[in-house]
Protein backbone atom coordinates (compact mmCIF):
# COMPACT_ATOMS: atom_id res chain seq x y z
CA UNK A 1 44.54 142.25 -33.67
CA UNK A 2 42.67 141.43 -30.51
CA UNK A 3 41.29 138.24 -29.73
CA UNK A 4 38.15 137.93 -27.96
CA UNK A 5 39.07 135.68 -25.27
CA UNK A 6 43.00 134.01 -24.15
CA UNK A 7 43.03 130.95 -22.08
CA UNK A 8 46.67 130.71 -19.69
CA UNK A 9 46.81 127.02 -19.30
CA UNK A 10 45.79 123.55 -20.40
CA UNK A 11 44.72 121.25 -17.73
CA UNK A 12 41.50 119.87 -17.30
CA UNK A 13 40.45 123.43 -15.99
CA UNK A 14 42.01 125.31 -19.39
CA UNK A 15 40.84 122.80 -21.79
CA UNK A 16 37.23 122.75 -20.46
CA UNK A 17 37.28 126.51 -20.69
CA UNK A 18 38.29 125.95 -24.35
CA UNK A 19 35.61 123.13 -25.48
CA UNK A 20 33.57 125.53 -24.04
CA UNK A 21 34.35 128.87 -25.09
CA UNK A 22 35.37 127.39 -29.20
CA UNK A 23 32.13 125.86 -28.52
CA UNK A 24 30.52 129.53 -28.29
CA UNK A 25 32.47 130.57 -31.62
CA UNK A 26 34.84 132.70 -29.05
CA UNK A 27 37.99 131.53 -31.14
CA UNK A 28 39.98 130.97 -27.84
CA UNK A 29 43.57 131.56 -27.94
CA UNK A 30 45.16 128.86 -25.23
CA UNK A 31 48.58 129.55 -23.89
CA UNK A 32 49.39 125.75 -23.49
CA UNK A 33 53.14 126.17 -21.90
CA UNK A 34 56.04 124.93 -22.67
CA UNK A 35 55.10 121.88 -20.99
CA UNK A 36 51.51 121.40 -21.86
CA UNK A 37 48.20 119.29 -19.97
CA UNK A 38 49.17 119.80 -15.84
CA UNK A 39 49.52 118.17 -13.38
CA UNK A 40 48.12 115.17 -15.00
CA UNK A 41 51.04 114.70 -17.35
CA UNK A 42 52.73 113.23 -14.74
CA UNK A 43 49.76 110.58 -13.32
CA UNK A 44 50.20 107.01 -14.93
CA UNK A 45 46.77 106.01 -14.60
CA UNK A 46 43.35 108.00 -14.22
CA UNK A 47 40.84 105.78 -12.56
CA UNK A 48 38.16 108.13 -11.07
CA UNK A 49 37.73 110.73 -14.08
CA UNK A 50 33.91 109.73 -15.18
CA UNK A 51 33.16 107.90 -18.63
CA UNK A 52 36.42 105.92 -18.34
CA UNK A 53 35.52 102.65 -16.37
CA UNK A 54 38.76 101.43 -16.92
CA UNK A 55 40.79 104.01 -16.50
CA UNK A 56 42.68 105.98 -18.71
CA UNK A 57 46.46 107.02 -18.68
CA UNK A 58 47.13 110.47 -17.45
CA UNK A 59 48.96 111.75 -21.00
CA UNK A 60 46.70 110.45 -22.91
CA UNK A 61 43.19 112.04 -21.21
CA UNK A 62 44.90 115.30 -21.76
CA UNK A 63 45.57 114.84 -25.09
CA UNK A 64 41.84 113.61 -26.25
CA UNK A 65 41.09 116.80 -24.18
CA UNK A 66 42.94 119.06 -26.26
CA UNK A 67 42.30 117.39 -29.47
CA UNK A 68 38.09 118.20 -28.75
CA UNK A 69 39.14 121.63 -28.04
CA UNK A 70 40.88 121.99 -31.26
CA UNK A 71 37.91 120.34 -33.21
CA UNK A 72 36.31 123.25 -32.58
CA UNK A 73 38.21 125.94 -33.00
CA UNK A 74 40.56 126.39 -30.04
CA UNK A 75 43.89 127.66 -30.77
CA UNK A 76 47.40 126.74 -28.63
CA UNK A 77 50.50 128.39 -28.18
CA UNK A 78 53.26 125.87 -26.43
CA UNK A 79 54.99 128.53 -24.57
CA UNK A 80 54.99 130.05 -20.98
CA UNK A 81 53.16 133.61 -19.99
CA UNK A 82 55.84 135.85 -18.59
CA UNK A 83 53.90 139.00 -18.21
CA UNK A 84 50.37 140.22 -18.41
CA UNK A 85 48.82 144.27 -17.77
CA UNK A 86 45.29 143.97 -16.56
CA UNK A 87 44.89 147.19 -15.80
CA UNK A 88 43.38 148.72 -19.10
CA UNK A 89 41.52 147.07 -21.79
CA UNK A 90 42.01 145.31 -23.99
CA UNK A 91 44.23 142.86 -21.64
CA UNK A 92 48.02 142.57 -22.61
CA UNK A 93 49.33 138.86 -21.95
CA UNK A 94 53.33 138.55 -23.19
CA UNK A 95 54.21 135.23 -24.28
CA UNK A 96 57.84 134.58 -24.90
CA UNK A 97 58.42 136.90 -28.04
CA UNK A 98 55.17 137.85 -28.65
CA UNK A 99 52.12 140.21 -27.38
CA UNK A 100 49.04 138.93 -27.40
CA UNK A 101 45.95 141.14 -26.37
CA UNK A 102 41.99 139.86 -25.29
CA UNK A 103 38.85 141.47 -23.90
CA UNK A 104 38.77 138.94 -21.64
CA UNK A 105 40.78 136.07 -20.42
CA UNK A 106 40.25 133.12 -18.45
CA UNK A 107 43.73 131.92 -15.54
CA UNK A 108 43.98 128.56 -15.25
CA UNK A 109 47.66 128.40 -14.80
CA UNK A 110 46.84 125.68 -11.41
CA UNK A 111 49.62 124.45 -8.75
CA UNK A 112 52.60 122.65 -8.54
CA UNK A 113 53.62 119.90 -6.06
CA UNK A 114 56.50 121.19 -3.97
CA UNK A 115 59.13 117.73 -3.73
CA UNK A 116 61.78 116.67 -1.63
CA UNK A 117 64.27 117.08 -4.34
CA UNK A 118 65.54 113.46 -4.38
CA UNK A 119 67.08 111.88 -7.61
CA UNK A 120 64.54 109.26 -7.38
CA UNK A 121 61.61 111.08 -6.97
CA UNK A 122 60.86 112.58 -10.45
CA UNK A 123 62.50 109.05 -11.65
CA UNK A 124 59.38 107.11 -9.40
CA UNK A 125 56.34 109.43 -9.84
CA UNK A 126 53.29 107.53 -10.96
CA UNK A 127 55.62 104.24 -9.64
CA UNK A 128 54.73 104.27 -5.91
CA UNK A 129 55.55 107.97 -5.65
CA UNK A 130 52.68 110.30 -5.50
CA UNK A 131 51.14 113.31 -4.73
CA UNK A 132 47.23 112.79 -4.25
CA UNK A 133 45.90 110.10 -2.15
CA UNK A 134 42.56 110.69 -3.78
CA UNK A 135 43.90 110.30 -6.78
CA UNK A 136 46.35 107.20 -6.11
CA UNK A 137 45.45 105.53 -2.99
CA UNK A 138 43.28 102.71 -4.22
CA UNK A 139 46.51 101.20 -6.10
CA UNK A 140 47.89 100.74 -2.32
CA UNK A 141 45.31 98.51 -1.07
CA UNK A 142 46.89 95.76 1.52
CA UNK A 143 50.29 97.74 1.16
CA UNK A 144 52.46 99.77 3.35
CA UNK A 145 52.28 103.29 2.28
CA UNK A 146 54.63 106.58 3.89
CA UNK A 147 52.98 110.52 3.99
CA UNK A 148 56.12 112.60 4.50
CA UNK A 149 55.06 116.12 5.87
CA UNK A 150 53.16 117.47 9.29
CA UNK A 151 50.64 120.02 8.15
CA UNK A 152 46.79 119.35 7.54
CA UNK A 153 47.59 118.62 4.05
CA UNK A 154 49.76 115.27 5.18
CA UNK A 155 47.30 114.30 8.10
CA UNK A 156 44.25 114.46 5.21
CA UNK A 157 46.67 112.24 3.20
CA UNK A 158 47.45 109.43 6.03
CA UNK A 159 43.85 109.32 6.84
CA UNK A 160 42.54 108.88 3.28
CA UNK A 161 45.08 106.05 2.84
CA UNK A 162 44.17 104.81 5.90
CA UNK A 163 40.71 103.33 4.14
CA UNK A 164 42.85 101.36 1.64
CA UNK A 165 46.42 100.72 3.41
CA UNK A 166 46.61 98.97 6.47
CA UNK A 167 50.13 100.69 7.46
CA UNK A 168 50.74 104.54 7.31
CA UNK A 169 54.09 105.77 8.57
CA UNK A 170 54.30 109.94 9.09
CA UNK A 171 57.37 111.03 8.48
CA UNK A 172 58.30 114.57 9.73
CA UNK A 173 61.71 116.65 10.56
CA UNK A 174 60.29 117.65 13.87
CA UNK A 175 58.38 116.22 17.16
CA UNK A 176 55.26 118.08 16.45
CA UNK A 177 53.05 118.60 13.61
CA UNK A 178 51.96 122.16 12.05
CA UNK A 179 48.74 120.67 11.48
CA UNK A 180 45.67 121.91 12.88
CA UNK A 181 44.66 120.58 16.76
CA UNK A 182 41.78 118.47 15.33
CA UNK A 183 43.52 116.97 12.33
CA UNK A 184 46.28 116.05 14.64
CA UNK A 185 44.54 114.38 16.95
CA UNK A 186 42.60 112.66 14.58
CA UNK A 187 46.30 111.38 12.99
CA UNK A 188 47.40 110.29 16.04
CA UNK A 189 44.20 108.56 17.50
CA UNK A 190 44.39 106.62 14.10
CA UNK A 191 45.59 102.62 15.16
CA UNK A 192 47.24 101.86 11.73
CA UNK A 193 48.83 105.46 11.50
CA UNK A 194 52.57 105.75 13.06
CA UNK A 195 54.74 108.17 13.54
CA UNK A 196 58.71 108.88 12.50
CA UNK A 197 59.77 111.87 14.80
CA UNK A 198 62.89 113.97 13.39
CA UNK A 199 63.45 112.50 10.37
CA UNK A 200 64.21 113.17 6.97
CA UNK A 201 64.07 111.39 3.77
CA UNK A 202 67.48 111.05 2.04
CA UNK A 203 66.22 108.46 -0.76
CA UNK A 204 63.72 106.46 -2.20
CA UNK A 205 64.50 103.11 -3.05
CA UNK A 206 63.41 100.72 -5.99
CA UNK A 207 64.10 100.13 -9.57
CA UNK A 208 61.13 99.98 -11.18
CA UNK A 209 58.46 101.18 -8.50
CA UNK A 210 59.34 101.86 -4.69
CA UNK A 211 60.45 99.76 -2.75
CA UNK A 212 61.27 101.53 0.27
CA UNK A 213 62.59 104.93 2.04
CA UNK A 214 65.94 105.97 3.37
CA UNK A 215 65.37 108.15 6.08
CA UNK A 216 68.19 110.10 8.37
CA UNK A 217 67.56 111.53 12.34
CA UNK A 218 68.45 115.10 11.59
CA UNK A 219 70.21 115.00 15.06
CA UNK A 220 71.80 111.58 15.19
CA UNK A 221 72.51 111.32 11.66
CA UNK A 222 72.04 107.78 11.69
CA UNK A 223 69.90 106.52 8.47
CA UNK A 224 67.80 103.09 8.50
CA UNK A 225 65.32 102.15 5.29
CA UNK A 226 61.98 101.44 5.57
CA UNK A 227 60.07 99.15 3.41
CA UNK A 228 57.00 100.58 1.87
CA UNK A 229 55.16 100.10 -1.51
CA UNK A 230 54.67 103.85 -1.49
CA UNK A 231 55.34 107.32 -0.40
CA UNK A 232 53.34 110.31 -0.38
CA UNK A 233 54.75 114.07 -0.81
CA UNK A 234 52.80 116.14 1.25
CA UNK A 235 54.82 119.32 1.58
CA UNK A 236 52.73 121.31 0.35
CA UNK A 237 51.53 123.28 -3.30
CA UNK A 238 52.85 126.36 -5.30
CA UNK A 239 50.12 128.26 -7.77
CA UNK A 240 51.66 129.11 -10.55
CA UNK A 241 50.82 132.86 -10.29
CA UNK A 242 54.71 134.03 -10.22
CA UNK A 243 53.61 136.34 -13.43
CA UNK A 244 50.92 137.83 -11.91
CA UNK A 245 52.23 139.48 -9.30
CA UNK A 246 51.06 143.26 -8.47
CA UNK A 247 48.45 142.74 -11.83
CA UNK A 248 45.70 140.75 -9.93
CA UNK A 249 45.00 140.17 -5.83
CA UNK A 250 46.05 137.36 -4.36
CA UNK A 251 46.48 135.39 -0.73
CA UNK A 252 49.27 135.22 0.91
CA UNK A 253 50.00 131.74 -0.24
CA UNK A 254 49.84 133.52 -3.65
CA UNK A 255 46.62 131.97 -4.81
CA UNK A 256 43.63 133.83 -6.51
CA UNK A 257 41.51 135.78 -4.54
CA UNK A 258 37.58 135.43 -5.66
CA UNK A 259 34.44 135.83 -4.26
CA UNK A 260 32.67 133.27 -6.14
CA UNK A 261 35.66 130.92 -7.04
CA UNK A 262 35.32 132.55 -10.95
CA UNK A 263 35.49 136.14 -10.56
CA UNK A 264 38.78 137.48 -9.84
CA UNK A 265 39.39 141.20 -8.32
CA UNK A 266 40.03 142.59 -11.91
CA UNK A 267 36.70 142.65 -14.47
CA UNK A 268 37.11 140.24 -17.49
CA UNK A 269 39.72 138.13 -15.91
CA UNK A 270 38.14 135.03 -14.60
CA UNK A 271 39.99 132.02 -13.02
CA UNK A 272 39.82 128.03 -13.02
CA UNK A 273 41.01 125.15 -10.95
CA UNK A 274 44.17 124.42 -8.32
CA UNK A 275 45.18 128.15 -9.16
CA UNK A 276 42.34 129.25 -7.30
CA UNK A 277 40.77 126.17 -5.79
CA UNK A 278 43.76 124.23 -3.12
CA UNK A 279 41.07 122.57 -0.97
CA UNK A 280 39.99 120.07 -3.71
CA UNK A 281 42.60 119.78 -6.42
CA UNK A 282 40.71 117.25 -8.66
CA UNK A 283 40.56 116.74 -12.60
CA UNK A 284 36.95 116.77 -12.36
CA UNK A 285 36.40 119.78 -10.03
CA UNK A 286 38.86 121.42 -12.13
CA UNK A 287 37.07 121.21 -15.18
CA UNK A 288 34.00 122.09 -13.27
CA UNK A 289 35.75 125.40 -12.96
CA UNK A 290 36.32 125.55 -16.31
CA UNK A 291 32.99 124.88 -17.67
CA UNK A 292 32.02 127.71 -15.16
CA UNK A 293 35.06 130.48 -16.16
CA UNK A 294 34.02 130.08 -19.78
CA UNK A 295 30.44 130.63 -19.46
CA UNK A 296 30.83 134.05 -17.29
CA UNK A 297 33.43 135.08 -20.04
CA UNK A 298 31.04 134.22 -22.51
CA UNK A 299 28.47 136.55 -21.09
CA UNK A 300 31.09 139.43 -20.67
CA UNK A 301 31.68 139.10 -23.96
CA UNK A 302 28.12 139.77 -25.24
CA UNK A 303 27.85 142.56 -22.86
């Protein structure tokens, strides 16, 4: 049997498509993963999503989210998408044992954080380690705050914490920055941001939130800790479009190609959020995207 429309993931861009699209009596079928709700499974608190004045944990937004898209008639499979075949109709998506086909369906798979790799990190996220300054930097007001990384990405962060912090330290493995001319020189013109050439960080420190940063000359070898309330990982993202390769076009960073940020180079197939968009990376322009995917598969539908 073919369902009318699939959803691949449930974050604030896959669930909106789902209130949505259940909302249009599309019956959505939503491939939730194995680990279900995105990236903001792993945020402690949500203080800038609107309606919540104050604030809502991370967890538990995504699970009133999913709960309104199964009110009305959304249904979720917790289990990943390892292949799909776009290339005739009706789509084919595989997940785990099964086949599922759709006339349409909607990606909204998003991006991963790349990390350091530390012991402590996973341990500390949401606890002084972070991700998004947008997201987080208000809970580092009058504190000392790290940004480890040297592309635009990592000079965006320092400067955003910049309004909030009063210390940013830059830490990077080499003595210059990939970022762009103008970003860098706005960095380094920046009186409360600092930079630690050459370095990498070996640990973060702290028990139950951070503490500080171990940090290691990667020519010296010598290591010295740094006290800071915070540390931001700003290595970069990876969209989690692994299982679409050769089915769909993509950048080079391997991120959806679209000409309207909804439809993607194959017709039905529509995307949402960080999987397409890794400029803003927000709940709430993610479920913009969402809101938008749904409606143009609603209207391929009826055609």
């Amino acid at each position: 049997m073919t369902t009318r429309l699939i959803i691949i993931g449930s974050g604030p861009a896959g669930l909106t498509a789902a209130i949505y699209a259940a909302r249009a009596n599309l019956a959505p079928l939503v491939i939730a993963g194995k680990t279900p709700g995105g990236q903001l499974m792993l945020t402690s608190e949500v203080e800038n999503y609107p309606g919540f004045p104050n604030g809502i944990l991370g967890p538990e937004l995504m699970q009133e989210w999913r709960k309104q898209a199964e009110r009305f008639g959304a249904t979720f499979v917790n289990d990943d998408v390892t292949a799909v075949d776009f290339s005739k109709k009706p789509c084919t998506v595989v997940v785990g044992p099964q086949t599922e086909q759709a006339d349409a369906v909607i990606l909204a798979t998003g991006a991963s954080s790349k990390f350091l790799g530390l012991p402590n990190e996973k341990r500390l996220l949401g606890k002084g380690v972070s991700t998004c300054a947008v997201c987080d930097a208000f809970f580092f007001k009058g504190k000392k705050v790290a940004v480890v990384g040297g592309g635009d990405t990592a000079m965006e962060e320092a400067l955003f914490l910049t309004k909030f912090a009063p210390s940013v330290t830059v830490i990077h493995r080499k003595d210059t920055l990939r970022a762009s001319q103008i970003m860098a020189d706005r960095a380094q013109k920046n009186p409360k941001i600092s930079f630690l050439w050459k370095h990498t960080v070996e640990d973060i420190l702290g028990t139950d939130r951070v503490s500080g940063v171990r940090v290691k000359h990667i020519e010296t070898g010598q290591t010295q800790d740094l006290a800071v309330d915070g540390i931001f990982i700003a290595i970069g993202y990876t969209p989690n479009t692994s299982f679409l390769q050769g089915q769909i076009e993509l950048d080079k960073k391997g991120y959806v190609q679209t000409t309207d940020h909804v439809h993607t180079s194959i017709d039905g197939v529509f995307v949402a959020g960080d999987i397409e968009d890794y400029r803003y990376r927000q709940a709430v322009t993610a479920a913009g995207d969402g809101c938008r995917a749904a409606l143009e598969a609603e209207w391929f539908l009826e055609k």
